[in-house]
Each structure stands twice: as structure tokens, then as C-alpha cells.
C-alpha atoms as a PDB file:
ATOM      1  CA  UNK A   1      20.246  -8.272 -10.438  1.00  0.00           C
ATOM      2  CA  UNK A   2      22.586  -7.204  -8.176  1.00  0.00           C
ATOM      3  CA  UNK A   3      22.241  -5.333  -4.575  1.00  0.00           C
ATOM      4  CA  UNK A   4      24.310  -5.311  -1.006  1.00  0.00           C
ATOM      5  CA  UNK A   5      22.078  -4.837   1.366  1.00  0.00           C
ATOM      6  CA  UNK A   6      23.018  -2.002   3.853  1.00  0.00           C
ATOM      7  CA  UNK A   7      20.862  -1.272   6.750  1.00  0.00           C
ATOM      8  CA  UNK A   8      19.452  -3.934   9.640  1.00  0.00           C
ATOM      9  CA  UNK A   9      15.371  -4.191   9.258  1.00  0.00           C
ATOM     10  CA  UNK A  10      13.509  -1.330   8.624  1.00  0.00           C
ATOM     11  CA  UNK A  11       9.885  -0.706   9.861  1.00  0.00           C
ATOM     12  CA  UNK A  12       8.177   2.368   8.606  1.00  0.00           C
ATOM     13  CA  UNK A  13       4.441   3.278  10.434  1.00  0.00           C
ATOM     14  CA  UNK A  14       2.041   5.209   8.696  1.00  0.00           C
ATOM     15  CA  UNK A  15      -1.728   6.481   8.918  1.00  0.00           C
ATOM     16  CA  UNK A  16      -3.985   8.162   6.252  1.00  0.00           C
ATOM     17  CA  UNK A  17      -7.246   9.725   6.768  1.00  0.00           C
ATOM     18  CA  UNK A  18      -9.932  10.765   5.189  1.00  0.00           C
ATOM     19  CA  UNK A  19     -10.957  14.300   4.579  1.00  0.00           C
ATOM     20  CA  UNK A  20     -14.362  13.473   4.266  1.00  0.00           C
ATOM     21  CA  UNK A  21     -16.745  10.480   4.337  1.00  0.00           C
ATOM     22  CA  UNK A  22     -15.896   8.544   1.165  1.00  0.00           C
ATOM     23  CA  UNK A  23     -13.120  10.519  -0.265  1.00  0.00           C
ATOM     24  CA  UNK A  24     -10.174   9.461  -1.994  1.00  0.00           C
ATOM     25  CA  UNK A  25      -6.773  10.708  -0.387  1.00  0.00           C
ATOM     26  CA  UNK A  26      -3.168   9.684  -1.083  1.00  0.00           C
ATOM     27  CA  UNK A  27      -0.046  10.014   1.416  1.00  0.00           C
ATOM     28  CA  UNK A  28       3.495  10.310   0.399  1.00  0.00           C
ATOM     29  CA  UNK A  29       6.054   8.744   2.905  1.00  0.00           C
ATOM     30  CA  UNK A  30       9.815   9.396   2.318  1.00  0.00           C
ATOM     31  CA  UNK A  31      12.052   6.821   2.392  1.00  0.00           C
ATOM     32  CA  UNK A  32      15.227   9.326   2.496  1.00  0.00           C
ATOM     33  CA  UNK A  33      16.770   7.269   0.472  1.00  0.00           C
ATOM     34  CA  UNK A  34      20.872   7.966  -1.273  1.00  0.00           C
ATOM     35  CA  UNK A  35      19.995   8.660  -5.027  1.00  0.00           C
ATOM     36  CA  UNK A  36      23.444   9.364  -5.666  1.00  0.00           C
ATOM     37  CA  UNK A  37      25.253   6.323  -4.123  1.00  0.00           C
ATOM     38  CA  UNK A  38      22.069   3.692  -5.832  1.00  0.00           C
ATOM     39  CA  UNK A  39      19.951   3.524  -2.737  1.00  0.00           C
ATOM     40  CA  UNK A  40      17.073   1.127  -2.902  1.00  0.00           C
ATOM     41  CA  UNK A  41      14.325   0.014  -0.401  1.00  0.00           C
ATOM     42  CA  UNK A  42      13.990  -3.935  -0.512  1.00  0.00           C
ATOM     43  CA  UNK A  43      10.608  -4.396   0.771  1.00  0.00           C
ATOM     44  CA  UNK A  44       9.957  -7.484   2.952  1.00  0.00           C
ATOM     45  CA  UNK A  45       6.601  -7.027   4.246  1.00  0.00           C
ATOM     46  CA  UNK A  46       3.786  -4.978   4.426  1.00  0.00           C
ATOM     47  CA  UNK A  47       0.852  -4.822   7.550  1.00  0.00           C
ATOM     48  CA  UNK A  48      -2.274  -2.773   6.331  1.00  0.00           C
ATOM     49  CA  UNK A  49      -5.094  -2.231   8.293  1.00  0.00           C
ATOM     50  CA  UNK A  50      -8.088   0.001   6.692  1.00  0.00           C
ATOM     51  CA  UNK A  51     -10.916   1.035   9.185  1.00  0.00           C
ATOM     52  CA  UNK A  52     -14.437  -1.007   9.488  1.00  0.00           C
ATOM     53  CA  UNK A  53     -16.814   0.115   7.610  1.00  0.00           C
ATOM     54  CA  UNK A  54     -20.465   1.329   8.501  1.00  0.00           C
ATOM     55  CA  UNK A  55     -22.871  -1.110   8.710  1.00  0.00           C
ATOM     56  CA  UNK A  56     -25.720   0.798   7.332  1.00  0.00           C
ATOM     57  CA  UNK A  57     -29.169  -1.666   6.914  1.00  0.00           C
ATOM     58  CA  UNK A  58     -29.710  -2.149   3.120  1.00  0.00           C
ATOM     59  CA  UNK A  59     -26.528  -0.305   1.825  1.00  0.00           C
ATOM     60  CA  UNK A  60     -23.051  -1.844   0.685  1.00  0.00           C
ATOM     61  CA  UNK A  61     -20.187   0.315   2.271  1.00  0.00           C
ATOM     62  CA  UNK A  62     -16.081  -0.790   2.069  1.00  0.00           C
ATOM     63  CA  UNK A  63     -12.963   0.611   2.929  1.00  0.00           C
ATOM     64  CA  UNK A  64     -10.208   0.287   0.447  1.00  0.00           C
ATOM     65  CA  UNK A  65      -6.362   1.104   0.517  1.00  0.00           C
ATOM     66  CA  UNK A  66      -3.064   0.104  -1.062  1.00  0.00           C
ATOM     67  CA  UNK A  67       0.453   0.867  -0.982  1.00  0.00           C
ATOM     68  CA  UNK A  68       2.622   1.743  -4.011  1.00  0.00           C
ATOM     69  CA  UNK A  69       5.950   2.492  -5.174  1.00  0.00           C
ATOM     70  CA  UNK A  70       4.378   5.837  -7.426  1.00  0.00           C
ATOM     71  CA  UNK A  71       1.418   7.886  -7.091  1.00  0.00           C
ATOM     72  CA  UNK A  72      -2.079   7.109  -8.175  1.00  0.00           C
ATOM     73  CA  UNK A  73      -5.245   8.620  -8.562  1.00  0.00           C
ATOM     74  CA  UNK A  74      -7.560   5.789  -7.066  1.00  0.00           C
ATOM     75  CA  UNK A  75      -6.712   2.889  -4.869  1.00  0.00           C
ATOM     76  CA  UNK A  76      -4.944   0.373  -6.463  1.00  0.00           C
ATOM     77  CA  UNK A  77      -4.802  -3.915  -6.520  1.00  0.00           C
ATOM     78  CA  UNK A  78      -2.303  -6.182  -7.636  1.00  0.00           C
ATOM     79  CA  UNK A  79      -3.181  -5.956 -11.306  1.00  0.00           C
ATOM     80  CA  UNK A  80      -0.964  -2.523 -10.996  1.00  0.00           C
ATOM     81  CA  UNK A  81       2.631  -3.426 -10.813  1.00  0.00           C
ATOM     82  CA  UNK A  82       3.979  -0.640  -8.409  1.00  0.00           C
ATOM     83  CA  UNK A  83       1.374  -1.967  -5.831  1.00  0.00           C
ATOM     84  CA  UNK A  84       2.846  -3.506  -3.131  1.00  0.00           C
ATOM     85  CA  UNK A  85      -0.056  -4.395  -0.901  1.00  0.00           C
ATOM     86  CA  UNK A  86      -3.970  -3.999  -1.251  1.00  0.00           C
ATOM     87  CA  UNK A  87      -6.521  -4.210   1.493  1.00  0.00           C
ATOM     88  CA  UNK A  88     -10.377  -4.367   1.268  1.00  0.00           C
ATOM     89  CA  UNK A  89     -12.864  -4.644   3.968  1.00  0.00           C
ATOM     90  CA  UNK A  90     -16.570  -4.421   2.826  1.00  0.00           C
ATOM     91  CA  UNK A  91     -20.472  -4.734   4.081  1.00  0.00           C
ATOM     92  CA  UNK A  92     -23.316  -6.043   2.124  1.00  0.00           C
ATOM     93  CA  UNK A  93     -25.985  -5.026   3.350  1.00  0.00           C
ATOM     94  CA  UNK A  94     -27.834  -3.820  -0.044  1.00  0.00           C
ATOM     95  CA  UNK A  95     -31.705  -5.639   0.647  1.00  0.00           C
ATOM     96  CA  UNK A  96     -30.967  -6.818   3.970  1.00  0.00           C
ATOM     97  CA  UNK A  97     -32.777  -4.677   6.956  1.00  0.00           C
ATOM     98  CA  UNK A  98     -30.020  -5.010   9.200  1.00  0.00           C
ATOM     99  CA  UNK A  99     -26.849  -4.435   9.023  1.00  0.00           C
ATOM    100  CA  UNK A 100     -25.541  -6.622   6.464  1.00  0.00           C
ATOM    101  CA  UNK A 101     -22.783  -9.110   6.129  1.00  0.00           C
ATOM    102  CA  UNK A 102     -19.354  -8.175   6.594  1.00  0.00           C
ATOM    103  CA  UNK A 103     -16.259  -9.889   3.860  1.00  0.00           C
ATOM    104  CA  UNK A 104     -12.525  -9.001   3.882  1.00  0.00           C
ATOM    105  CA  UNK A 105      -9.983  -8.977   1.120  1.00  0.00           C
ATOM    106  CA  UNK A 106      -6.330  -7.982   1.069  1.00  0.00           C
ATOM    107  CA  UNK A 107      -3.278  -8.726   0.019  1.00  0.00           C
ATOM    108  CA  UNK A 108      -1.664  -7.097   3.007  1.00  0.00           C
ATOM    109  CA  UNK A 109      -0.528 -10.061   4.159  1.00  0.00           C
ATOM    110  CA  UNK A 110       3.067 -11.303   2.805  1.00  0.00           C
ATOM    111  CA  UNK A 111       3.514 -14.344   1.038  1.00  0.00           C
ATOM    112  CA  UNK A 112       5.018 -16.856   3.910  1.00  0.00           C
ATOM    113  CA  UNK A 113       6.884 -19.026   1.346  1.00  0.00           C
ATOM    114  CA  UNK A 114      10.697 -18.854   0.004  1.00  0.00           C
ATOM    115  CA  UNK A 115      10.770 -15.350  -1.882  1.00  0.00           C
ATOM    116  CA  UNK A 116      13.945 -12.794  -1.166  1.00  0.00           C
ATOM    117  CA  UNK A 117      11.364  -9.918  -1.022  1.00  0.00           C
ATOM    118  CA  UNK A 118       8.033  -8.519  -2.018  1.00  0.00           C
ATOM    119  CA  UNK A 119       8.770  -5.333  -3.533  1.00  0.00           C
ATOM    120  CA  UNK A 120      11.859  -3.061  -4.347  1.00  0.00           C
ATOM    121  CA  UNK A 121      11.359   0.823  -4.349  1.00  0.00           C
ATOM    122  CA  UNK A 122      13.782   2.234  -6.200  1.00  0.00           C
ATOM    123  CA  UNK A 123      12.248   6.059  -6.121  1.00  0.00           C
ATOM    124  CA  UNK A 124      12.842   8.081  -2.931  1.00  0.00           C
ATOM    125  CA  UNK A 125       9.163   7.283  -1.608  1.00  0.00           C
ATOM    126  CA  UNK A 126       6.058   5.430  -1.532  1.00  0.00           C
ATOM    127  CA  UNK A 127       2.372   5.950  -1.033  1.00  0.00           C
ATOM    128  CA  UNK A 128      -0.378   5.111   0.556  1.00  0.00           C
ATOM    129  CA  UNK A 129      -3.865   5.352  -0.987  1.00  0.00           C
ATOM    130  CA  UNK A 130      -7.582   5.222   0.761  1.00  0.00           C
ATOM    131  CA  UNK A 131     -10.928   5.724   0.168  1.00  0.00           C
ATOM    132  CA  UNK A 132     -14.550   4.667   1.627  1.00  0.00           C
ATOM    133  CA  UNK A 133     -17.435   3.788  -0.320  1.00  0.00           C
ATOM    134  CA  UNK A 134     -21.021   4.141   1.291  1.00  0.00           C
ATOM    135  CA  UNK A 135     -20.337   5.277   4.372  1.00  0.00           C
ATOM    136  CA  UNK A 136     -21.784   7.609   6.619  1.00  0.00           C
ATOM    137  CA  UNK A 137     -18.290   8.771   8.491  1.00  0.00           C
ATOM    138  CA  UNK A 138     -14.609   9.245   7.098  1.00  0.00           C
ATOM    139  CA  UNK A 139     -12.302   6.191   7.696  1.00  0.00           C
ATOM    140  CA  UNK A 140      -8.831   6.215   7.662  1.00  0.00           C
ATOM    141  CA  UNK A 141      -5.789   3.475   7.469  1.00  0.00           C
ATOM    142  CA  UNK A 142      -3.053   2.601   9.633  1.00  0.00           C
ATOM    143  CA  UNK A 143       0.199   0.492   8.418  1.00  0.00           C
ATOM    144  CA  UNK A 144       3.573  -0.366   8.408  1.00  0.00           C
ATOM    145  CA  UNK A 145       6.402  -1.240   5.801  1.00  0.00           C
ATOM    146  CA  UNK A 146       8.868  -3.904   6.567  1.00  0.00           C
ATOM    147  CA  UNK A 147      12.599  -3.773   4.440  1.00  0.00           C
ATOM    148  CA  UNK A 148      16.133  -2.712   4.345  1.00  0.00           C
ATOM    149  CA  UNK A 149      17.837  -0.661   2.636  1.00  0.00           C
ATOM    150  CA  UNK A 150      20.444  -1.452   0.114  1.00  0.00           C
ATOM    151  CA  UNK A 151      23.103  -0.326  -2.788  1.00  0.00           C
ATOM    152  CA  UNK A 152      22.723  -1.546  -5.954  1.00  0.00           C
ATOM    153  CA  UNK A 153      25.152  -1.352  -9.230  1.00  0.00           C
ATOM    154  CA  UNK A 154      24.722   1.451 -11.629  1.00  0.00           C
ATOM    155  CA  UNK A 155      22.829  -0.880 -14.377  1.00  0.00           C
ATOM    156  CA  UNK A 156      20.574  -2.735 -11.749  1.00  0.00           C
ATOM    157  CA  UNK A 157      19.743   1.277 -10.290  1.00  0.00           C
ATOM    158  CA  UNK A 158      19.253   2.770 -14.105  1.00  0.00           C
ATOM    159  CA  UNK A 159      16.931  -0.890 -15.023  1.00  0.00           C
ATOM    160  CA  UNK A 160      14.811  -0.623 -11.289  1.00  0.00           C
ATOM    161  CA  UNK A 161      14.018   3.456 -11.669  1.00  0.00           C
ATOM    162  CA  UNK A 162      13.445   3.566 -15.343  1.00  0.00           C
ATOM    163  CA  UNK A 163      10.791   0.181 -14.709  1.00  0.00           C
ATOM    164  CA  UNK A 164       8.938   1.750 -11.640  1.00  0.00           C
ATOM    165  CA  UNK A 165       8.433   5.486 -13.725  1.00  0.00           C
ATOM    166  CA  UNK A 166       7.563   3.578 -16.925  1.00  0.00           C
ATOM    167  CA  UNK A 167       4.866   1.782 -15.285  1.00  0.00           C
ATOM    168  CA  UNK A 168       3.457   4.672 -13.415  1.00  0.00           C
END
């Protein structure tokens, strides 16, 4: 695979909200990126920070996001493979009279080790997708995408597009 990386360190911030309590929503964020010259995004990082969710005595409630290189129609996890980064925050509290216990799971934190990058986006955006389950208010998501941007060569662009619409 071949790429020249062109830009210094990229941060992109983003929020999503929901409309309502416990309804799905998507955001698209542009990257702007140079179709014509082979732009891609080389993703380094990704922060994602979903809202708490109620603590509601006897009831389960969790809010969930991820971040994607194409659109979905739920939010994702890491069995997808345009997701980038998942995040899960959650409340048992199903037969408990108070408020319940609260658990955490995400993937929004990078791997630490020796790896080049997480993702590459090789489509002119990515998304951002959120929903709440059980709870009594809407929640909403707040994040940011780390990366660069770079050119690649005409077979690496054709290989990276055709792989992240294929898998859509």
C-alpha cells in the first residue's frame, strides 16, 4: 500500500444528539477531502464520549455510539469493518430498587502499541451514530477524530474506495 502523507495532525470535534429519548440518529462530518488528486484520511485516533445514562430503579438503560467510514442504520461495533470506534456506557438496574449498577464498554480508546494507524477513510466523510436505550431523557455524544491527510497512488485509491463501499 502506498500513501505520502500530506497535512500535519488533524483533529476533527463533533457532537450528535438525540431527537428524542432513545432514538437512533446518525451525523455526517465532511472531511473535504481531494477526490481527484487520491485524498485519503489516515486515522490515528479516535476520543468518544456518549452521555450517562439514567439511572432509573429496576430498569436497564445505555447509551451507545460509534464512528464509521459509511452510513448505517443502527450503531455499530467492531464486528463491522468501516467502524472505527464503538462506545457503550450502560445501567443495570433491572430488579434492583435503586438505581442500579453502572458498566462501560468502548473501543474508543486507541490501541497504544506499534500500529501506523487505526483506520483509513478513503470516502469524503464519516459518521457518527447514537442512540439511548431505556432512558427517560435524550442523550447525545461528543468526540473527536485524530489523522492526517494524505495522497495515495491510483491503485492503492481505486483498492481503499472500492473496499470501504463494498463493505457498506
Amino acid at each position: 500500500m502506498s500513501f505520502k502523507k500530506t497535512s500535519e495532525l488533524i483533529a476533527i470535534s463533533f457532537g450528535v444528539a438525540e431527537t428524542g429519548p432513545n432514538t437512533f440518529v446518525q451525523r455526517e462530518v465532511a472531511l473535504q477531502l481531494d477526490v481527484l488528486n487520491n485524498e485519503i484520511f489516515i486515522v490515528l485516533g479516535v476520543d468518544l464520549n456518549p452521555q450517562t445514562p439514567d439511572g432509573i430503579a429496576g430498569q436497564d438503560t445505555a447509551t451507545s455510539a460509534s464512528v464509521t467510514s459509511t452510513t448505517q442504520t443502527a450503531v455499530q461495533n467492531l464486528s463491522n469493518s468501516n467502524t472505527i470506534a464503538d462506545s457503550q456506557l450502560a445501567i443495570r438496574g433491572a430488579g434492583f430498587v435503586d438505581g442500579g449498577v453502572g458498566f462501560s464498554r468502548m473501543a474508543s480508546e486507541t490501541y497504544t502499541g506499534d500500529l501506523d494507524y487505526v483506520a483509513i477513510i478513503s470516502t469524503n466523510n464519516f459518521f457518527i451514530q447514537l442512540v439511548g436505550s431505556g432512558n427517560l431523557g435524550a442523550k447525545g455524544c461528543d468526540g473527536r477524530v485524530f489523522g492526517y491527510r494524505a495522497r495515495a497512488d491510483s491503485a492503492t485509491y481505486a483498492a481503499l474506495v472500492q473496499s470501504e463501499i463494498l463493505s457498506a
